[in-house]
N, C-alpha and C. Protein backbone atom coordinates (compact mmCIF):
# COMPACT_ATOMS: atom_id res chain seq x y z
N UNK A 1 18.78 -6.36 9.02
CA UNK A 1 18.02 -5.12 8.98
C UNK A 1 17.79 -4.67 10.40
N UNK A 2 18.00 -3.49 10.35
CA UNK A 2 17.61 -3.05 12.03
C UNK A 2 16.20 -2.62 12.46
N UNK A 3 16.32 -2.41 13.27
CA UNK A 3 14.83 -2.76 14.48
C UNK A 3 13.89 -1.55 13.55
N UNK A 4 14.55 -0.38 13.70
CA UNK A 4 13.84 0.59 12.96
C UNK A 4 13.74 0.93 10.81
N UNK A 5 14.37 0.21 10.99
CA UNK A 5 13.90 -0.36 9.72
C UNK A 5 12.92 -0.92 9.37
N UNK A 6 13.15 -2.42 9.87
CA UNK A 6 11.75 -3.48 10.02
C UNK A 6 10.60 -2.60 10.24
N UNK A 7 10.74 -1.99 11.43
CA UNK A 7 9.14 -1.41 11.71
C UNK A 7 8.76 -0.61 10.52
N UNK A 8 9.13 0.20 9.97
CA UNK A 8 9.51 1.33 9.39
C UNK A 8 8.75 0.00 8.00
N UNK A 9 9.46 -0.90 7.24
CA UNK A 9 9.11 -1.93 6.61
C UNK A 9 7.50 -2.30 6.65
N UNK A 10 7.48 -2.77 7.85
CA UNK A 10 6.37 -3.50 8.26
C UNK A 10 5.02 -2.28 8.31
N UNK A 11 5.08 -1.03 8.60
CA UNK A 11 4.38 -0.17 8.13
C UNK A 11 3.91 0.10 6.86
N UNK A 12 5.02 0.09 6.12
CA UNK A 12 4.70 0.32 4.47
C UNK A 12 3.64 -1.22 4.31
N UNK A 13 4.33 -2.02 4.51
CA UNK A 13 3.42 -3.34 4.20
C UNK A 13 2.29 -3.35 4.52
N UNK A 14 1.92 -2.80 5.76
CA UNK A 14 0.66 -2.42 6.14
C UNK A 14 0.02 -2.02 5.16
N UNK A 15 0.21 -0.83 5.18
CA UNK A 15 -0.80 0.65 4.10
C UNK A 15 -0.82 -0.40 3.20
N UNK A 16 0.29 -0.81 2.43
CA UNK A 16 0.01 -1.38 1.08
C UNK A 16 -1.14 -2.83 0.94
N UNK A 17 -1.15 -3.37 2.01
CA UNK A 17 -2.23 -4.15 2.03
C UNK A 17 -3.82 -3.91 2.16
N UNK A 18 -3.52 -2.94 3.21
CA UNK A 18 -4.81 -2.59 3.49
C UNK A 18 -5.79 -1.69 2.21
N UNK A 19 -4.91 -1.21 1.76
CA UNK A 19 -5.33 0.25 0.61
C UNK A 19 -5.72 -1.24 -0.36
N UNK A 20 -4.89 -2.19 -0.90
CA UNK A 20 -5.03 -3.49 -1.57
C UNK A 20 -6.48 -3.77 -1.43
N UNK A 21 -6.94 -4.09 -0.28
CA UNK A 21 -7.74 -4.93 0.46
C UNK A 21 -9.25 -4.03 0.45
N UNK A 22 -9.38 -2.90 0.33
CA UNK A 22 -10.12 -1.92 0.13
C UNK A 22 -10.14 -1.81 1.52
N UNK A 23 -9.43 -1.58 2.57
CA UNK A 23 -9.78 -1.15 3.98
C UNK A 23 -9.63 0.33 4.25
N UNK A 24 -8.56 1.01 3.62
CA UNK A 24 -8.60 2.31 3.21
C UNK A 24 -8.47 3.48 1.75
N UNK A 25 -8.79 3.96 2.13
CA UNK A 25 -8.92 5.42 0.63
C UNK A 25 -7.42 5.45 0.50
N UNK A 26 -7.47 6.01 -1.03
CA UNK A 26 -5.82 6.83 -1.36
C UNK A 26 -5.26 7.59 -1.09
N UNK A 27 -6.07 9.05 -0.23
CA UNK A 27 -5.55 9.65 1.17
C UNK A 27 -4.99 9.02 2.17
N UNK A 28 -6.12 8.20 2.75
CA UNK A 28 -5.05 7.35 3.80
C UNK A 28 -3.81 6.55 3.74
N UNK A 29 -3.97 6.56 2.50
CA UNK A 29 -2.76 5.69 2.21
C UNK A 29 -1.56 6.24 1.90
N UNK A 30 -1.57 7.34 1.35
CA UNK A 30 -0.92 8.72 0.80
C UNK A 30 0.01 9.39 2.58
N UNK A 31 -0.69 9.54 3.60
CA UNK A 31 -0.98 9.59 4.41
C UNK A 31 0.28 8.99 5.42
N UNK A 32 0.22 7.46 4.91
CA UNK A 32 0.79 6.65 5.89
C UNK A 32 2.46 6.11 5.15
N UNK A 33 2.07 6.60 4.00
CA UNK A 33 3.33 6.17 3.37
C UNK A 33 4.24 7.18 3.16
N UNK A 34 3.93 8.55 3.77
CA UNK A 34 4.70 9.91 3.48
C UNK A 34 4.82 9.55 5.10
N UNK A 35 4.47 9.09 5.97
CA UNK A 35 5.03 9.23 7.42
C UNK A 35 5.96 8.41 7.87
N UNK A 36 6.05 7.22 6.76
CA UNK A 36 7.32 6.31 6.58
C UNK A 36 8.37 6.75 6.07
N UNK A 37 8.26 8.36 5.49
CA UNK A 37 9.73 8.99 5.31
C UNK A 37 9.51 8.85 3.52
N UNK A 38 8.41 8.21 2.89
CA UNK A 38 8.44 8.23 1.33
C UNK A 38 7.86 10.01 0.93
N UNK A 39 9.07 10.55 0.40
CA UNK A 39 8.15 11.82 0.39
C UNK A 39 8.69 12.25 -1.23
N UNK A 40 9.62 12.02 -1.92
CA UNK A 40 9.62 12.07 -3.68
C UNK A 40 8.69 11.67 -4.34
N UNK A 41 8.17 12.60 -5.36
CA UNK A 41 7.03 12.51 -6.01
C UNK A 41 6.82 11.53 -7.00
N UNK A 42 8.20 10.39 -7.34
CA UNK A 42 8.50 9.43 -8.26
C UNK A 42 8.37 8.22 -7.05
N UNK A 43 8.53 8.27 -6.27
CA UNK A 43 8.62 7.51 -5.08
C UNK A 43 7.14 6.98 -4.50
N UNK A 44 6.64 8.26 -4.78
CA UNK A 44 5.43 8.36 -4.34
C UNK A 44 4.46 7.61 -5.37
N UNK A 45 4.56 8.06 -6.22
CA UNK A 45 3.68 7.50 -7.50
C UNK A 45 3.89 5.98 -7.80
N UNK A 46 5.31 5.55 -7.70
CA UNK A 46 5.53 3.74 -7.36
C UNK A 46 4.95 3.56 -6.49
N UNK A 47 5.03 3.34 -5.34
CA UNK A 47 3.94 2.91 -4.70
C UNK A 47 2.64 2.66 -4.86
N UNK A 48 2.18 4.43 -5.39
CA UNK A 48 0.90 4.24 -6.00
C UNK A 48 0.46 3.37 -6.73
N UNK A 49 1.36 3.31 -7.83
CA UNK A 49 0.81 2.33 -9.04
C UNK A 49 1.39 0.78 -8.16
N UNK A 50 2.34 0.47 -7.60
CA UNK A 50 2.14 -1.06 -7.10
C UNK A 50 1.06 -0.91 -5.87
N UNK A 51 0.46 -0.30 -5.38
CA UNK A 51 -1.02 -0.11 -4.75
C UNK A 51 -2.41 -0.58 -5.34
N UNK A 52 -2.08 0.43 -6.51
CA UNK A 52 -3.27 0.26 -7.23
C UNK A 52 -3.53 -0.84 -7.91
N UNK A 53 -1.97 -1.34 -8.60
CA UNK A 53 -2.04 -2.99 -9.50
C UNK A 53 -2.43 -4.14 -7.99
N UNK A 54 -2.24 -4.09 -6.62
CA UNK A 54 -2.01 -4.86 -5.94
C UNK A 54 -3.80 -4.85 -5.42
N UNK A 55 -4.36 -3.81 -5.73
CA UNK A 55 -5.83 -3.67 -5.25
C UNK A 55 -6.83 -4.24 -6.34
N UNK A 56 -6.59 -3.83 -7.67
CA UNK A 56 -6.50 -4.30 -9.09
C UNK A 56 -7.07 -5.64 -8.73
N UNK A 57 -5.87 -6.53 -8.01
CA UNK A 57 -5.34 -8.08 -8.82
C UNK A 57 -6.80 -8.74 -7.42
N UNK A 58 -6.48 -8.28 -6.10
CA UNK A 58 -7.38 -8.28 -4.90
C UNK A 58 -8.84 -8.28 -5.47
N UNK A 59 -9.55 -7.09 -6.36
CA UNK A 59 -10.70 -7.09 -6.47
C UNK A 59 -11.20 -8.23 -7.50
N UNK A 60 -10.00 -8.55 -8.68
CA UNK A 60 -10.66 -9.66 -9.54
C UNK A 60 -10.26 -10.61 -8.58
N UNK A 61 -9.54 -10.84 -7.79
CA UNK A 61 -9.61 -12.39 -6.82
C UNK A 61 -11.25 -12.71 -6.52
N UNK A 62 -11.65 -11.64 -5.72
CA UNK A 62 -12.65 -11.88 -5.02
C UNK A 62 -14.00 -12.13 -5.74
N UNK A 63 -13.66 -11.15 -6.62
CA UNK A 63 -14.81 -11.48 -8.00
C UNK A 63 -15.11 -13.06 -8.15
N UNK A 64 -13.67 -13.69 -8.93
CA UNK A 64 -13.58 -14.88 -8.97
C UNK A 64 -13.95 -15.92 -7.82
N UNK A 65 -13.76 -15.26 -7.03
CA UNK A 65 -14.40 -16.53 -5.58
C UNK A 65 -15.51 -16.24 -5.58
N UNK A 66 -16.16 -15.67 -5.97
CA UNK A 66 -18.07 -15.57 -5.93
C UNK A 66 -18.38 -16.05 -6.90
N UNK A 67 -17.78 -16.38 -8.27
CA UNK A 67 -18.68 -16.90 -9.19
C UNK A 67 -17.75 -18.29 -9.06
């Protein structure tokens, strides 16, 4: 994979963690993943929904570590 790829990669991974992690809103995230070049509205919405299942699975983790 080339250099600008990876980065390009490693960006998306970003947003998708962080939005996961509750560090940012679905604007920001919307935001950062249309500046990675994701700009189809089917494209867009995958993400979304593996965002949202990946923030989903994050909030019952943490649940579970408190009780």
């Amino acid at each position: 994979m080339g250099r600008y790829k990876q980065q390009i990669q490693d960006e998306l991974d970003k947003a998708h963690f962080d939005y996961a992690e509750c560090k940012i809103e679905q604007q920001e995230f919307l935001a950062r993943i249309t500046a990675c070049g994701i700009t189809l509205p089917q494209d867009i919405q995958e993400h979304i929904d593996n965002a949202e299942e990946a923030r989903y699975e994050w909030k019952v983790s943490q649940h579970n570590t408190k009780f």
